[in-house]
Protein backbone atom coordinates (compact mmCIF):
# COMPACT_ATOMS: atom_id res chain seq x y z
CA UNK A 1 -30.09 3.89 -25.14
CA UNK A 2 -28.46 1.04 -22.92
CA UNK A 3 -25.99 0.15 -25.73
CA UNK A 4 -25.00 4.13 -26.11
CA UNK A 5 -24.28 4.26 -22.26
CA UNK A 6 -22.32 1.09 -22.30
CA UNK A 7 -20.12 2.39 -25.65
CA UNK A 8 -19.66 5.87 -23.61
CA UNK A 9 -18.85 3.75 -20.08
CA UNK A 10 -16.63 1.24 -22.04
CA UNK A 11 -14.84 4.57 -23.88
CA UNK A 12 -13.96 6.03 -20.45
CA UNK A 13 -12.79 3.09 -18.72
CA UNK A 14 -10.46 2.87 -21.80
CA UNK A 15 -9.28 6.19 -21.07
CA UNK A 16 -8.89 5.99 -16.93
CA UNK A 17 -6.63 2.60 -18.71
CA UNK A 18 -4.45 4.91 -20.86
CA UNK A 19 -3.63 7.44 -18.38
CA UNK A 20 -2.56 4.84 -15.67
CA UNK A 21 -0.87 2.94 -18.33
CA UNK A 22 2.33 4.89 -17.60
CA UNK A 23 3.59 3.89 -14.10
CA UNK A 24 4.55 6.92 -13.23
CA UNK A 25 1.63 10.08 -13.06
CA UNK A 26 3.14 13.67 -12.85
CA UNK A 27 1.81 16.40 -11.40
CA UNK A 28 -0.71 17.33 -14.06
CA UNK A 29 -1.87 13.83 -14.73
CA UNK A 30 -2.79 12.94 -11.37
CA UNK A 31 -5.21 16.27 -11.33
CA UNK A 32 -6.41 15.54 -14.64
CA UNK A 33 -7.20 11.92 -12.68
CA UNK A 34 -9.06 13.77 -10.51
CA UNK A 35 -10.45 16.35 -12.77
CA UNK A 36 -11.97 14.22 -15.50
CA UNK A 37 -12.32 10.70 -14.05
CA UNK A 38 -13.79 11.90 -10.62
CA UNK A 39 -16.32 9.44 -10.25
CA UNK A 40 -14.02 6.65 -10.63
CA UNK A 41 -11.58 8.19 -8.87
CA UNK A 42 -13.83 8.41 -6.01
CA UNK A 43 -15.05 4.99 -6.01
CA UNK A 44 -11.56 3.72 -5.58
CA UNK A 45 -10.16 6.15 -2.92
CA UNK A 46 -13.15 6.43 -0.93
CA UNK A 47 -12.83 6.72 3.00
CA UNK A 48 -14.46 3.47 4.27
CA UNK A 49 -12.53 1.09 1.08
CA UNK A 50 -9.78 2.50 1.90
CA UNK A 51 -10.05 1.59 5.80
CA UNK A 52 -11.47 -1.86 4.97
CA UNK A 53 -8.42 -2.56 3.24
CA UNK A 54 -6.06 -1.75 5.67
CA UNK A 55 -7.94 -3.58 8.29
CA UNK A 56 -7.22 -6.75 5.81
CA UNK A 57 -3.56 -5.89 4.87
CA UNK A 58 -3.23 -5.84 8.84
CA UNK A 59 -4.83 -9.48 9.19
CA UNK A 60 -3.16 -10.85 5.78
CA UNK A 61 0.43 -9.29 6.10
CA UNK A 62 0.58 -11.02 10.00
CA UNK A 63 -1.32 -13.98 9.27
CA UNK A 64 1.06 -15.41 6.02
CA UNK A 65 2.87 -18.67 5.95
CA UNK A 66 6.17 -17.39 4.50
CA UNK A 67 6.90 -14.04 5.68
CA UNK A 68 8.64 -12.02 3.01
CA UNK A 69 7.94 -8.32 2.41
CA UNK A 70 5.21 -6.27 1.19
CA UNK A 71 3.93 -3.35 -1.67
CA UNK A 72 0.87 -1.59 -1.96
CA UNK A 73 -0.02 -0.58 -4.82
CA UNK A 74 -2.45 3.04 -4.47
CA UNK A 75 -3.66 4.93 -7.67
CA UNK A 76 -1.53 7.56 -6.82
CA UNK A 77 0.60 9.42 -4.05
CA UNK A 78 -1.85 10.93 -1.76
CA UNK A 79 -3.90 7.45 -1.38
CA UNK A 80 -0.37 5.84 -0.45
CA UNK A 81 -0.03 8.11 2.29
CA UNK A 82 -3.39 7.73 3.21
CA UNK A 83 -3.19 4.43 3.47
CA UNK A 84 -0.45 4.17 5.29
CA UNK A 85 -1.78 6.21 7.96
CA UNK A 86 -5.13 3.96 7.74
CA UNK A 87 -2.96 0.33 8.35
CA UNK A 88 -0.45 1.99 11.09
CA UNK A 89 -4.11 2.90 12.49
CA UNK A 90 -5.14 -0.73 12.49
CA UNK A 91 -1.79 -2.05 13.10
CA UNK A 92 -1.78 -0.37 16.81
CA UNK A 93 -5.13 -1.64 17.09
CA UNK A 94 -4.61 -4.86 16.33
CA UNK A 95 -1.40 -5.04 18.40
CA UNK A 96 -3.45 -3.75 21.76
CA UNK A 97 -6.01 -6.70 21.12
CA UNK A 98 -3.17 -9.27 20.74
CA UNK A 99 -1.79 -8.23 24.13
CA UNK A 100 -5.01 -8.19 25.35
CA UNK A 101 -5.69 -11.72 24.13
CA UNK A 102 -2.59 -12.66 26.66
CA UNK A 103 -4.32 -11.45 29.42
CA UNK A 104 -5.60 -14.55 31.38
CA UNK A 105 -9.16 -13.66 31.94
CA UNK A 106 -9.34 -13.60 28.41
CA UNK A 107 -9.06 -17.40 28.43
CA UNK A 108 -5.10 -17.45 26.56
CA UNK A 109 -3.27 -18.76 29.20
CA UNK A 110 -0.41 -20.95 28.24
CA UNK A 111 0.77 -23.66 25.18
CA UNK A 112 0.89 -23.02 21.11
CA UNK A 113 -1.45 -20.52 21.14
CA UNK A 114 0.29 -18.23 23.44
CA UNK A 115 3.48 -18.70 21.84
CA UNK A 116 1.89 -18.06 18.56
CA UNK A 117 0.91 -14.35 20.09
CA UNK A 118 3.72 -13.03 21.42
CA UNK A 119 5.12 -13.70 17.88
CA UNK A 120 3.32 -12.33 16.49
CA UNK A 121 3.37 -9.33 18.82
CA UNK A 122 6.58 -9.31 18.61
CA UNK A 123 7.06 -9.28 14.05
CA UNK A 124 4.03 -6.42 14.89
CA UNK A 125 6.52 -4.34 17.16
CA UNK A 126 9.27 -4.51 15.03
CA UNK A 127 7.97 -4.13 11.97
CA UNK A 128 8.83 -0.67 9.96
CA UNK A 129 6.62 0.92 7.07
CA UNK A 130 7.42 3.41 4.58
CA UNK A 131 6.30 5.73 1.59
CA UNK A 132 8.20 5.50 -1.47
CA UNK A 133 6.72 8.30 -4.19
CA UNK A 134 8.38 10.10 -6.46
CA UNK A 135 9.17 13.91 -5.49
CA UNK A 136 7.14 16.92 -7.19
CA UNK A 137 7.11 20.38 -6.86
CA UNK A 138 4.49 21.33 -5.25
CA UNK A 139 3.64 18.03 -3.31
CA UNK A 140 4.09 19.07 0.19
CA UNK A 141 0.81 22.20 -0.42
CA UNK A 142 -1.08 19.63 -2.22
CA UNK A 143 -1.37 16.71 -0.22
CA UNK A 144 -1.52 19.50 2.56
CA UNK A 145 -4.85 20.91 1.50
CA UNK A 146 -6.35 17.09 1.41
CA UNK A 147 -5.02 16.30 5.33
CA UNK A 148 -1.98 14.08 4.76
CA UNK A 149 1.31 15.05 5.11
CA UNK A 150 4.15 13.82 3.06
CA UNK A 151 6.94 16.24 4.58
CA UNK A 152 7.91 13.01 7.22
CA UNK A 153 7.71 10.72 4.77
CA UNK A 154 9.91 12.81 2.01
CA UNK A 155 12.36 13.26 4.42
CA UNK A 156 12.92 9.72 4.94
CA UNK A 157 13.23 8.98 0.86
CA UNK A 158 15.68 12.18 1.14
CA UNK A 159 17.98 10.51 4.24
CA UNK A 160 17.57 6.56 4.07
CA UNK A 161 18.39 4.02 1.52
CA UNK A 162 15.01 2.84 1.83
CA UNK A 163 16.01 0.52 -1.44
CA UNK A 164 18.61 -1.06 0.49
CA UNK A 165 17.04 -1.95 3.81
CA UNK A 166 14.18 -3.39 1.63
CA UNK A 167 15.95 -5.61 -0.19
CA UNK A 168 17.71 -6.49 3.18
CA UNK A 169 15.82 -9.60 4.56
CA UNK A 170 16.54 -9.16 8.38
CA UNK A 171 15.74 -5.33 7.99
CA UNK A 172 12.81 -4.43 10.04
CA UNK A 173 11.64 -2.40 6.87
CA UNK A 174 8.75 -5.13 5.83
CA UNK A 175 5.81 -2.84 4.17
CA UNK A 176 5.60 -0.11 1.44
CA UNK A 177 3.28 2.43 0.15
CA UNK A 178 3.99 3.25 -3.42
CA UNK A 179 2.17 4.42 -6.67
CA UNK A 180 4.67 3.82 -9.37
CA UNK A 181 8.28 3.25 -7.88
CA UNK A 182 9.94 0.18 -7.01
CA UNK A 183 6.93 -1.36 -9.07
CA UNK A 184 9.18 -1.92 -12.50
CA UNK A 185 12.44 -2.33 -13.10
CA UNK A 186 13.21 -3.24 -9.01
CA UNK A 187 14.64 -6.38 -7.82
CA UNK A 188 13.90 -7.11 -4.11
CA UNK A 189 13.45 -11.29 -4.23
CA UNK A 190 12.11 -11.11 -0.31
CA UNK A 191 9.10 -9.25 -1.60
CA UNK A 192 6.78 -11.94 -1.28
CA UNK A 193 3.41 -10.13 -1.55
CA UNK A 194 1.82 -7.50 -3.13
CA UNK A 195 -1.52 -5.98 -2.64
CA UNK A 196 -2.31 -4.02 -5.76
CA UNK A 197 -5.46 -1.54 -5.92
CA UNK A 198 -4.51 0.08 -8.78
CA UNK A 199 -5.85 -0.28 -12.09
CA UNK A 200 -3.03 -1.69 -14.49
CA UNK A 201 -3.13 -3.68 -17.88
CA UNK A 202 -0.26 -4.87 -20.38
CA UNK A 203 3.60 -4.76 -19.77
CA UNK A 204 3.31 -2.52 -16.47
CA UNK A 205 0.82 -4.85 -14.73
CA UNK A 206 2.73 -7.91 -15.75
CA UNK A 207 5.81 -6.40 -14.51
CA UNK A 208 4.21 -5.38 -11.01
CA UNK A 209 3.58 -8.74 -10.27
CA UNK A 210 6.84 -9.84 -11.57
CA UNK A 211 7.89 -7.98 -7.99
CA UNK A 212 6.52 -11.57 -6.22
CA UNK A 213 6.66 -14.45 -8.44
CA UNK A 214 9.21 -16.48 -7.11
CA UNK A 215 10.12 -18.38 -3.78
CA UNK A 216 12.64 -16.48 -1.72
């Protein structure tokens, strides 16, 4: 009975593989994500992971030696743009602690340490973030009906060479949220880090990390 579940676990997992296998989902394949691998799906995009993770994207993307930029990888688009709403969430939080942490009551008064604060106050400040998804038709009603809103974020794919000002190395654009784009076939060299939470195997995972293998 144990091996049966196993052989019927293992033969779903296989599938959830095959459908993500392509980098890019359309419309249909993202609700058939939903539809038919909803436990799974679940698992990965639930509320509290999700937040958890941005809370350590926060502390890892300002707390790296060499500071290139920055993907993350989400199963698809509406977890993108929920997590990008979840890190700008920490990333104000974490600035008002910093700045609080100046404060001299709160025993940071003066030397390294200070320095070392305003920083990284400052690379906090100036730092810009951005969605990059692929358009579909009816994107704006669905991601609607689950809370997010991609109209802000659309508009800025529409108007900005987001490409451009990420590949630019003294561009404040330093993180972004993507599901397939920019994650083959895209050449930014300053892309030092990626944080992937997406399942991926074979050519397209290879090439996803391919984004941050070398020394800027």
């Amino acid at each position: 009975a144990h091996r049966a579940v196993y052989d019927e676990l293992l033969e779903k997992y296989r599938a959830l593989e095959e459908l993500l296998e392509a980098a890019e989902l359309d419309e249909a394949q993202e609700k058939k994500l939903e539809r038919e691998f909803g436990r799974e799906y679940h698992i990965i995009t639930r509320e509290d992971r999700l937040d958890a993770i941005a809370k350590d994207i926060v502390a890892h993307f300002t707390g790296r030696g060499y500071r290139g930029k920055a993907m993350m990888v989400c199963i698809d688009k509406a977890t993108a743009v929920r997590m990008h709403d979840k890190v700008q969430a920490h990333w104000k939080a974490e600035i008002a602690r910093l700045k609080a942490a100046l404060e001299p009551v709160n025993g940071i008064k003066e030397g390294d340490t200070r320095e070392a604060l305003i920083a990284r106050i400052h690379l906090m400040e100036t730092t810009d973030m951005a969605v990059v998804v692929s358009q579909g038709q009816n994107e704006v009603e669905d991601l609607q009906a689950k809370g997010l809103d991609i109209a802000r974020h659309r508009q800025r794919m529409v108007k900005e060479n987001l490409d451009e000002k990420f590949k630019d190395e003294k561009d404040s654009l330093r993180l972004v949220f993507v599901c397939a784009m920019w994650i083959t076939g895209f050449d930014a060299p300053n892309c030092s880090t990626i944080y992937l939470d997406k399942p991926m195997r074979n050519h397209t995972l290879m090439q996803t990390i391919a984004r941050a293998n070398r020394v800027a």
